[in-house]
C-alpha atoms as a PDB file:
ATOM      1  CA  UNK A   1     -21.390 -32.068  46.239  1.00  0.00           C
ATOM      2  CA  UNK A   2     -22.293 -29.160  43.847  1.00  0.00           C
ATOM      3  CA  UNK A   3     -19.778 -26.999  45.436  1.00  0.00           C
ATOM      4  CA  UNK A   4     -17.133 -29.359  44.759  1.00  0.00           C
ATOM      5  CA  UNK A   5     -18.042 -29.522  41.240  1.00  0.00           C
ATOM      6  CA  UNK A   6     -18.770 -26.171  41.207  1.00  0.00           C
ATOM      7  CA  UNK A   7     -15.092 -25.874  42.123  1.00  0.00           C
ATOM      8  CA  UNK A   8     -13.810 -27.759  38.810  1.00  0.00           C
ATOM      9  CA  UNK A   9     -15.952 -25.458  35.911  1.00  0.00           C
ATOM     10  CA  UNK A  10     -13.771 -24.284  33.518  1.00  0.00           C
ATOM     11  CA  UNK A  11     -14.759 -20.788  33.004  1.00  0.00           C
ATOM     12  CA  UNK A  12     -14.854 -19.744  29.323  1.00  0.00           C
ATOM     13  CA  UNK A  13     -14.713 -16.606  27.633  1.00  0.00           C
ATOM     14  CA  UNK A  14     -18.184 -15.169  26.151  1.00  0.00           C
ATOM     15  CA  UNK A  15     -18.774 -17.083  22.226  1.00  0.00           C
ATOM     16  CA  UNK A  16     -18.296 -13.602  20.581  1.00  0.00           C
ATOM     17  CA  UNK A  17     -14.438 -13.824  21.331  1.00  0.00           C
ATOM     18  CA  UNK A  18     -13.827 -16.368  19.038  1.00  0.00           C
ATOM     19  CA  UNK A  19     -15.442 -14.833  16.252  1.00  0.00           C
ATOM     20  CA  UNK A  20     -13.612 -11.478  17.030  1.00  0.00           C
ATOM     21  CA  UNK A  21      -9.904 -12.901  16.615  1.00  0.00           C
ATOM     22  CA  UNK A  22     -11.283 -14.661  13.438  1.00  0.00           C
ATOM     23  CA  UNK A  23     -12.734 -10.941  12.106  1.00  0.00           C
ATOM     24  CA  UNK A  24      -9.470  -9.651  12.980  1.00  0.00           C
ATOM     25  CA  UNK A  25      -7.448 -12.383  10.798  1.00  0.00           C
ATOM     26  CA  UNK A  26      -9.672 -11.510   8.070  1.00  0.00           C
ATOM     27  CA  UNK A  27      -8.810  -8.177   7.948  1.00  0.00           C
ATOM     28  CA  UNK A  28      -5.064  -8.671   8.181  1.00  0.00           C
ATOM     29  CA  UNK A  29      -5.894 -11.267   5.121  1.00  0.00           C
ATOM     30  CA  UNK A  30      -7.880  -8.807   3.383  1.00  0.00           C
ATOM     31  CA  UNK A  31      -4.968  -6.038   3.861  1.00  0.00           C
ATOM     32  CA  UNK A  32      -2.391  -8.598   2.807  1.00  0.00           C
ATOM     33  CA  UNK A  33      -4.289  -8.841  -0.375  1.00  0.00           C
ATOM     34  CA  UNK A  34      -5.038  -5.459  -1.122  1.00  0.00           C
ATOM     35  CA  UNK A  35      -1.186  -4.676  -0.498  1.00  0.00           C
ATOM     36  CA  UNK A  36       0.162  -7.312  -2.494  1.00  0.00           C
ATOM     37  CA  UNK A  37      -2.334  -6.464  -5.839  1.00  0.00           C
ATOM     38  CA  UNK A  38      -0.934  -3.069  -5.295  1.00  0.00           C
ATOM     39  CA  UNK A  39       2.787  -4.081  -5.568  1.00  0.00           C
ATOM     40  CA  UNK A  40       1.952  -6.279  -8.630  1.00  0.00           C
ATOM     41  CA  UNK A  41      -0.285  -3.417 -10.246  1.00  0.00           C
ATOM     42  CA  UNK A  42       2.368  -0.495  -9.660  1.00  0.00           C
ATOM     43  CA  UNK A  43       5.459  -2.789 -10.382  1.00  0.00           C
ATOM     44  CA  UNK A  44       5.826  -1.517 -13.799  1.00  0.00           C
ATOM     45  CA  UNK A  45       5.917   1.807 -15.469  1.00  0.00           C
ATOM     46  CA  UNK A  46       8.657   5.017 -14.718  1.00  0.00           C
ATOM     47  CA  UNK A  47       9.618   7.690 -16.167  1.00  0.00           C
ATOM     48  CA  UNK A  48      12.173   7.667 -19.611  1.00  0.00           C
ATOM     49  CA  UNK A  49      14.744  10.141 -19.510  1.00  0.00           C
ATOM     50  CA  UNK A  50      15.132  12.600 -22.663  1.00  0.00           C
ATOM     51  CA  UNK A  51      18.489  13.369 -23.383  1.00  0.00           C
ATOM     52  CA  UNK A  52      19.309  17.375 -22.657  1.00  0.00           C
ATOM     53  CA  UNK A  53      16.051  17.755 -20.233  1.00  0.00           C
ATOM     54  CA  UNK A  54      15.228  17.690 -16.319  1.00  0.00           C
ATOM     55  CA  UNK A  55      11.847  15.846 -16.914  1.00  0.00           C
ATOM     56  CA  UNK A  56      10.768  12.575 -17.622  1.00  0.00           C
ATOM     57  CA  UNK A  57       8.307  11.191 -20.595  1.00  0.00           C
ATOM     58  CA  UNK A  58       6.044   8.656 -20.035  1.00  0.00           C
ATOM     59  CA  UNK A  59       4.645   5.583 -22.040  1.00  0.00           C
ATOM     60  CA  UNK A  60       1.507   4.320 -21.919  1.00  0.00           C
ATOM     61  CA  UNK A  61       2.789   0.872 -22.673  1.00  0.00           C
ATOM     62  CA  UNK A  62       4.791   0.268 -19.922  1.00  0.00           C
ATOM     63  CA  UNK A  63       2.327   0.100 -17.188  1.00  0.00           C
ATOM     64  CA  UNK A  64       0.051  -2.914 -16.072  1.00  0.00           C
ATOM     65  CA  UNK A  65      -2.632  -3.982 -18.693  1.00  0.00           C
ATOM     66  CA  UNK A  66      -5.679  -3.669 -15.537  1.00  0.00           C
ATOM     67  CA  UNK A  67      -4.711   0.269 -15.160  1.00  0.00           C
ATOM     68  CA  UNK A  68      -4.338   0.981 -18.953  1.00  0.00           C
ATOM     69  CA  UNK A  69      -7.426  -0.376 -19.522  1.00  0.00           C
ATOM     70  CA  UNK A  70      -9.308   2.138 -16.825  1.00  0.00           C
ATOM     71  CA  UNK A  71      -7.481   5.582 -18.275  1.00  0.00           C
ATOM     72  CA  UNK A  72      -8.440   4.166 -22.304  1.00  0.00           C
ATOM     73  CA  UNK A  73     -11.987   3.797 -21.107  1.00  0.00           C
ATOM     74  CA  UNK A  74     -13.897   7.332 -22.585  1.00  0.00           C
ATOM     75  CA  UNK A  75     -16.098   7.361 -19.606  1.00  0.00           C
ATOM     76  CA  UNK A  76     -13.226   7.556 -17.325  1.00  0.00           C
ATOM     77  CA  UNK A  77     -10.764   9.671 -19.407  1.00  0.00           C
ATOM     78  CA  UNK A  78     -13.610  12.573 -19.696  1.00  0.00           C
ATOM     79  CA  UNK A  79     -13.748  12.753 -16.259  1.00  0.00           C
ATOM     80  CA  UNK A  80     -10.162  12.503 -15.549  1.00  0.00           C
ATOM     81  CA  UNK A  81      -9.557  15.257 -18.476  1.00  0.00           C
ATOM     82  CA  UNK A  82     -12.434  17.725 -16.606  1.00  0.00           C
ATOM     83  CA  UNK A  83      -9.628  17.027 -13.296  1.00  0.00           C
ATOM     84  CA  UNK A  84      -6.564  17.873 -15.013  1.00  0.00           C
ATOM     85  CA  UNK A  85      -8.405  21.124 -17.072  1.00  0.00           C
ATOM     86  CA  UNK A  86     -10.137  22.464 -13.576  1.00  0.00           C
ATOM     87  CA  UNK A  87      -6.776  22.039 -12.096  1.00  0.00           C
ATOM     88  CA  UNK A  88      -4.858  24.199 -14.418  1.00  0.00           C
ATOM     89  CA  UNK A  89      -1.952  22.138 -14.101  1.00  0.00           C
ATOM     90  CA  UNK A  90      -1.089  23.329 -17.538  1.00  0.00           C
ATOM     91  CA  UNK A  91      -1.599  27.208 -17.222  1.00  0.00           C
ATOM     92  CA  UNK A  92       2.240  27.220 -14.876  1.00  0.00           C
ATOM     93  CA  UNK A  93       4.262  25.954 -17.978  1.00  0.00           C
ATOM     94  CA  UNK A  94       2.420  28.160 -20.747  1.00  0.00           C
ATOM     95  CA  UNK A  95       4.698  30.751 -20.806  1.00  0.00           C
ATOM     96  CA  UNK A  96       7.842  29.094 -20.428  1.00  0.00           C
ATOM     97  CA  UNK A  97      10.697  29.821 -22.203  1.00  0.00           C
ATOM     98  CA  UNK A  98      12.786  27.598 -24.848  1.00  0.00           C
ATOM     99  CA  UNK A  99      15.377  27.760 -21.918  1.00  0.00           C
ATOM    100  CA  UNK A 100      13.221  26.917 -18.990  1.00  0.00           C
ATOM    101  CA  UNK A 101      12.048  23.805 -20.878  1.00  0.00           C
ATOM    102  CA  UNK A 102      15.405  22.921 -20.999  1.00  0.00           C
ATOM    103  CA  UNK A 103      16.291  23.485 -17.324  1.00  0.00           C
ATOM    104  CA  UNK A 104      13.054  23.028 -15.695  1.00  0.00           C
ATOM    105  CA  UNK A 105      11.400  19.576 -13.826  1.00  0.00           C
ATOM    106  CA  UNK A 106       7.582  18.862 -14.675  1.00  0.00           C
ATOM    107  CA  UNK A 107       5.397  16.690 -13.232  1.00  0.00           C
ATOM    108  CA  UNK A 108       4.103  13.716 -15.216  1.00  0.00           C
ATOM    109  CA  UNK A 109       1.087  14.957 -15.733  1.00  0.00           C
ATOM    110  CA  UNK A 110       2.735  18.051 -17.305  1.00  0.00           C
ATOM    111  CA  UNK A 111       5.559  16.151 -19.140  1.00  0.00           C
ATOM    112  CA  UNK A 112       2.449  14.408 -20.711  1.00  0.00           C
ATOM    113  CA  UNK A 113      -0.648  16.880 -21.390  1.00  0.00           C
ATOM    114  CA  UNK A 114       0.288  20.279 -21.643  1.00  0.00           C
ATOM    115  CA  UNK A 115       3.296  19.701 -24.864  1.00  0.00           C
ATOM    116  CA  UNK A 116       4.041  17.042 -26.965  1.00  0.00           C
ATOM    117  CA  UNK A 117       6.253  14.127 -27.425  1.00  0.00           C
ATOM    118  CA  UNK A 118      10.331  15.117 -27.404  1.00  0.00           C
ATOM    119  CA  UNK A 119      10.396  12.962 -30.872  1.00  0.00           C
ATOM    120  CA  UNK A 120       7.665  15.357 -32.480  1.00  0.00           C
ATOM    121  CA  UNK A 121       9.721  17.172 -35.298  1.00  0.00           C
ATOM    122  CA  UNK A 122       7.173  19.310 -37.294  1.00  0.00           C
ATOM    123  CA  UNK A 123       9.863  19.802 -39.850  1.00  0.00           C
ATOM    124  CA  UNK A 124       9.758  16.646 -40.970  1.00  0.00           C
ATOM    125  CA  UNK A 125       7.508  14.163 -43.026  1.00  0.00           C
ATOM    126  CA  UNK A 126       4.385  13.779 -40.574  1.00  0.00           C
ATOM    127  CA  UNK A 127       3.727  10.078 -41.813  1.00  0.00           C
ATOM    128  CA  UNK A 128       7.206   8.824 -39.470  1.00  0.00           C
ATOM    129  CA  UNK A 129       5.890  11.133 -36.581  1.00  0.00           C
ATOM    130  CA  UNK A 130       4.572   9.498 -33.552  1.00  0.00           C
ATOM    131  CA  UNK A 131       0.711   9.431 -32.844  1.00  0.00           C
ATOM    132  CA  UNK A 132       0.696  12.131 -30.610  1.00  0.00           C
ATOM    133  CA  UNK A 133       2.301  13.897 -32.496  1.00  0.00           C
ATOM    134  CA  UNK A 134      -1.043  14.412 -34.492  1.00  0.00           C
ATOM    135  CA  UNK A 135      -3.869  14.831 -31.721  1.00  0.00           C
ATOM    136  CA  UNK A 136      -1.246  17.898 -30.189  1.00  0.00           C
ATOM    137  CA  UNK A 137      -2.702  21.489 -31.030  1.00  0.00           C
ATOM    138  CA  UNK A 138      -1.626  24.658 -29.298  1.00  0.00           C
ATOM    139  CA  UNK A 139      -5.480  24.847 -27.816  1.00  0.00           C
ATOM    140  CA  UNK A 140      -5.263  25.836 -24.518  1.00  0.00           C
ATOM    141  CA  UNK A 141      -8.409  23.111 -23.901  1.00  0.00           C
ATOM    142  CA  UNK A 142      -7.042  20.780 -26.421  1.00  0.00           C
ATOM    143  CA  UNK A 143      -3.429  20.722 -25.608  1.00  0.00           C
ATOM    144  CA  UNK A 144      -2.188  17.042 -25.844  1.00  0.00           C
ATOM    145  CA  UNK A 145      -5.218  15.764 -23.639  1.00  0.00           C
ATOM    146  CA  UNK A 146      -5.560  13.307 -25.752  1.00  0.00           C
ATOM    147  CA  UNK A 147      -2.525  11.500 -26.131  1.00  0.00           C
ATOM    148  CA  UNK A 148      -1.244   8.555 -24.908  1.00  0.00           C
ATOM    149  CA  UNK A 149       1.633  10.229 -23.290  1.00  0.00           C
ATOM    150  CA  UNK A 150      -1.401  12.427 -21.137  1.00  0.00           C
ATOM    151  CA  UNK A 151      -2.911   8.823 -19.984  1.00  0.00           C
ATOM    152  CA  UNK A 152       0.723   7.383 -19.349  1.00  0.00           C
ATOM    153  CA  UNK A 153       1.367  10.858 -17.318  1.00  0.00           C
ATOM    154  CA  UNK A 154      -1.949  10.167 -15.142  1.00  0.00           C
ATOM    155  CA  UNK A 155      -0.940   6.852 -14.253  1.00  0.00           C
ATOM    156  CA  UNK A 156       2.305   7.699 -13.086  1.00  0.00           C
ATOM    157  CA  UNK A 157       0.736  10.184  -9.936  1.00  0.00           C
ATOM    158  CA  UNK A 158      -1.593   7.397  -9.640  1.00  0.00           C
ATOM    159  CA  UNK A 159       1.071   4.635  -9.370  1.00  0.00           C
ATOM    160  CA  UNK A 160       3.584   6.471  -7.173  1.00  0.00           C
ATOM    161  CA  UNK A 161       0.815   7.220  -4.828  1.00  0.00           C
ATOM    162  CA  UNK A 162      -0.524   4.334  -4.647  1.00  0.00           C
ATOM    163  CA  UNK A 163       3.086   2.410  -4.063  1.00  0.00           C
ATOM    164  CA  UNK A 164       3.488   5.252  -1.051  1.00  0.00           C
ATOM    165  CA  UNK A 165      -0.060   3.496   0.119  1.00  0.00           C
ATOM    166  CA  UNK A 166       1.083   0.175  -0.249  1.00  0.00           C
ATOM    167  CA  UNK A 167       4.178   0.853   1.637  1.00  0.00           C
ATOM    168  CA  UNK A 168       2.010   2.087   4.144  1.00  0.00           C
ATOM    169  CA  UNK A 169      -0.169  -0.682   4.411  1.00  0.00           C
ATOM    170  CA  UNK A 170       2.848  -3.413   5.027  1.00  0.00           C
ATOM    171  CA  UNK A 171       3.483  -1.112   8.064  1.00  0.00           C
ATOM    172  CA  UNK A 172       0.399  -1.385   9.156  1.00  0.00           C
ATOM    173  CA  UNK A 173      -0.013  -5.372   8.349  1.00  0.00           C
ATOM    174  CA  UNK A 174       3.162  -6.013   9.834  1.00  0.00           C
ATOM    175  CA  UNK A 175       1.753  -3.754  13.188  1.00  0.00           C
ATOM    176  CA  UNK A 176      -1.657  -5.943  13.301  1.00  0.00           C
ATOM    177  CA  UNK A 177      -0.026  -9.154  13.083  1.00  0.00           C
ATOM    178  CA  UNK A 178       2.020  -8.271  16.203  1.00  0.00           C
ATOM    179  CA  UNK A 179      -0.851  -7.008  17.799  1.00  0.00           C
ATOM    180  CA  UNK A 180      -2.570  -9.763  16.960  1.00  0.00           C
ATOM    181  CA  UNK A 181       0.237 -12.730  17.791  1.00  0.00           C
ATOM    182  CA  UNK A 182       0.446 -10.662  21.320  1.00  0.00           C
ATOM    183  CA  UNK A 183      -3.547 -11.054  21.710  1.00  0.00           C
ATOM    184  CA  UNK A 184      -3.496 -14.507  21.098  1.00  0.00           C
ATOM    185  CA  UNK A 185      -0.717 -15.011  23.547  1.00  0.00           C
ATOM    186  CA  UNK A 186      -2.624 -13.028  25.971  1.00  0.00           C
ATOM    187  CA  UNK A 187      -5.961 -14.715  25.340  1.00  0.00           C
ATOM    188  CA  UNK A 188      -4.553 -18.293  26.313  1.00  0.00           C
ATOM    189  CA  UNK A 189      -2.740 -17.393  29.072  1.00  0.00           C
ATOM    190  CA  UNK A 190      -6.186 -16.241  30.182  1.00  0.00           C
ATOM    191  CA  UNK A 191      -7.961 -19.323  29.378  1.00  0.00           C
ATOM    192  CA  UNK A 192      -5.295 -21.466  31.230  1.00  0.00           C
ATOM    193  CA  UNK A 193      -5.498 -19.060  34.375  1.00  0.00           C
ATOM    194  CA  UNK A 194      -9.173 -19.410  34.898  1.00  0.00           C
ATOM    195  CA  UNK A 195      -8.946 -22.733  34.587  1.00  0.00           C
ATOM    196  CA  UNK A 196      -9.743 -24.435  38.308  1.00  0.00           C
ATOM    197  CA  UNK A 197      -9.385 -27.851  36.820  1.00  0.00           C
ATOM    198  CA  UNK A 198      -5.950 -28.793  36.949  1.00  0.00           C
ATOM    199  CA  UNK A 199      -6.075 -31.398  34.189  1.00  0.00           C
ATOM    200  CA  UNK A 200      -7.214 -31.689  30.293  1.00  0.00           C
ATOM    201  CA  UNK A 201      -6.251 -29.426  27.080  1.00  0.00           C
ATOM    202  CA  UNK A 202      -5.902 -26.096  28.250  1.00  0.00           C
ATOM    203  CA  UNK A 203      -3.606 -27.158  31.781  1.00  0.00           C
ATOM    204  CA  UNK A 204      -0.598 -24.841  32.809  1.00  0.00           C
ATOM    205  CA  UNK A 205       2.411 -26.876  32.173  1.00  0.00           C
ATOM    206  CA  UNK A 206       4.073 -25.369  35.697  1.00  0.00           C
ATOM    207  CA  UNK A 207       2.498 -22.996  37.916  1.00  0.00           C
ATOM    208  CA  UNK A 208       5.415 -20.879  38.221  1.00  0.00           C
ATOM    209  CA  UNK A 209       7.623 -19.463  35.444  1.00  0.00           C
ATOM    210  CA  UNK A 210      11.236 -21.274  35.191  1.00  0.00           C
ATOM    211  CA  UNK A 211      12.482 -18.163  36.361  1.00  0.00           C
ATOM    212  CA  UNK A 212      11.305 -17.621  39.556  1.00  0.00           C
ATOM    213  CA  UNK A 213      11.288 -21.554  40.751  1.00  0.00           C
ATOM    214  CA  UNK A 214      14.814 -21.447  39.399  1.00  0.00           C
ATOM    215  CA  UNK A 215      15.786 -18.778  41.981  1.00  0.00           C
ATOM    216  CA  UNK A 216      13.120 -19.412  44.317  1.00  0.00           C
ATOM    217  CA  UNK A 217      15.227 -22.941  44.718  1.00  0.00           C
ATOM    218  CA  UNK A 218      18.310 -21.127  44.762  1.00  0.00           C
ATOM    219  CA  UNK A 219      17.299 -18.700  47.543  1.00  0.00           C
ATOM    220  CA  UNK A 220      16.426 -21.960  49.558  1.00  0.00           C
ATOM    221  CA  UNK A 221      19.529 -23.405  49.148  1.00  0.00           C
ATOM    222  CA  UNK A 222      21.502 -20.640  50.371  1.00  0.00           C
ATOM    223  CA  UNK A 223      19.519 -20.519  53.714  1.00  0.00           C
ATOM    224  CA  UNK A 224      19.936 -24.309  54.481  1.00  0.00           C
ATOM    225  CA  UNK A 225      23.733 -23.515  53.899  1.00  0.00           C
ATOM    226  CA  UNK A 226      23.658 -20.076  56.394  1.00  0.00           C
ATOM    227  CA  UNK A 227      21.593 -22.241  59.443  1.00  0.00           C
END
């Protein structure tokens, strides 16, 4: 008698495979989320073109509230300014010529820190110049490190590499969720295959594929007709 109902126990895979596959959907969540916040964060911002130049300028304004609010924090901005001076990212465009400022690309960070505003006109009254206008100073460490066009400038880099992330990471969301759609398939079939009893929630609807009783049927057919 307990071989018989040894025949009919359902075998079940070990409790710590349930808890995997939900781990793994909380990761795809938790990538989901990070991607998304990424898209809304680096939505906004771009470059402005200047009329007669290669490069773009850069507002602070027109990027997202949550990462203006990290480059006009002092603590941050110091630390970011130590970057870009340690870098030297302004020491290739010091001795540039009027003419290579006209012809010449820049990164944002240059377009930003390392010479002022386009609309800066030192000719003019300085009360209808721009802000930046004012904290610019030919100081090799002073530069315009201090403008707003410097922090706009950082947080360009930041958001195009951060976009090429998020890009990234719907590739890779997009990969886990067919991994994990293909696990799932492959972790019922399992469960329905070790089955022994033939009956209750986890049964195999037929025990072959459509398939192969289609032409398994056919193939019998054709022999009845040939004896």
């Amino acid at each position: 008698m307990e071989s018989k109902k040894q025949c009919y126990v359902r075998k079940l895979p070990p409790n710590t495979t349930s808890s995997d596959w939900v781990r793994n959907l909380n990761s795809i969540a938790a990538l989901m989320t990070i991607t998304i916040f990424g898209f809304i964060v680096t939505g906004a911002g771009g470059g402005t073109n200047v009329s007669g130049r290669v490069y773009n300028e850069y507002h602070l304004g027109d990027y997202s509230p949550w990462l203006r609010k990290r480059v006009e924090d002092p603590k941050y901005w110091m630390t970011i300014k130590s970057c870009i001076l340690g870098s030297k990212t302004c020491g290739d465009i010091v001795m540039w010529s009027p003419v290579d400022y006209l012809t010449r690309d820049m990164s944002p960070i240059q377009s930003g820190c390392c010479k002022p505003p386009s609309v800066c006109s030192y000719e003019m009254s300085m009360m209808a110049q721009d802000m930046d206008c004012f904290k610019w100073n030919n100081d090799p460490s002073i530069l315009c490190y201090e403008c707003d066009s410097c922090k706009a400038g950082v947080l360009e880099d930041i958001r195009r590499d951060w976009r090429k992330l998020s890009v990234l990471n719907v590739i890779m969301t997009l990969l886990l969720i067919g991994i994990y759609c293909i696990g799932c398939c492959a972790f019922r079939n399992t469960q329905r295959a070790e089955t022994d009893y033939p009956y209750g929630e986890n049964r195999m609807s037929k025990v072959r594929p459509r398939w192969d009783f289609y032409w398994w049927r056919w193939w019998h057919e054709k022999r009845r007709q040939i004896y």
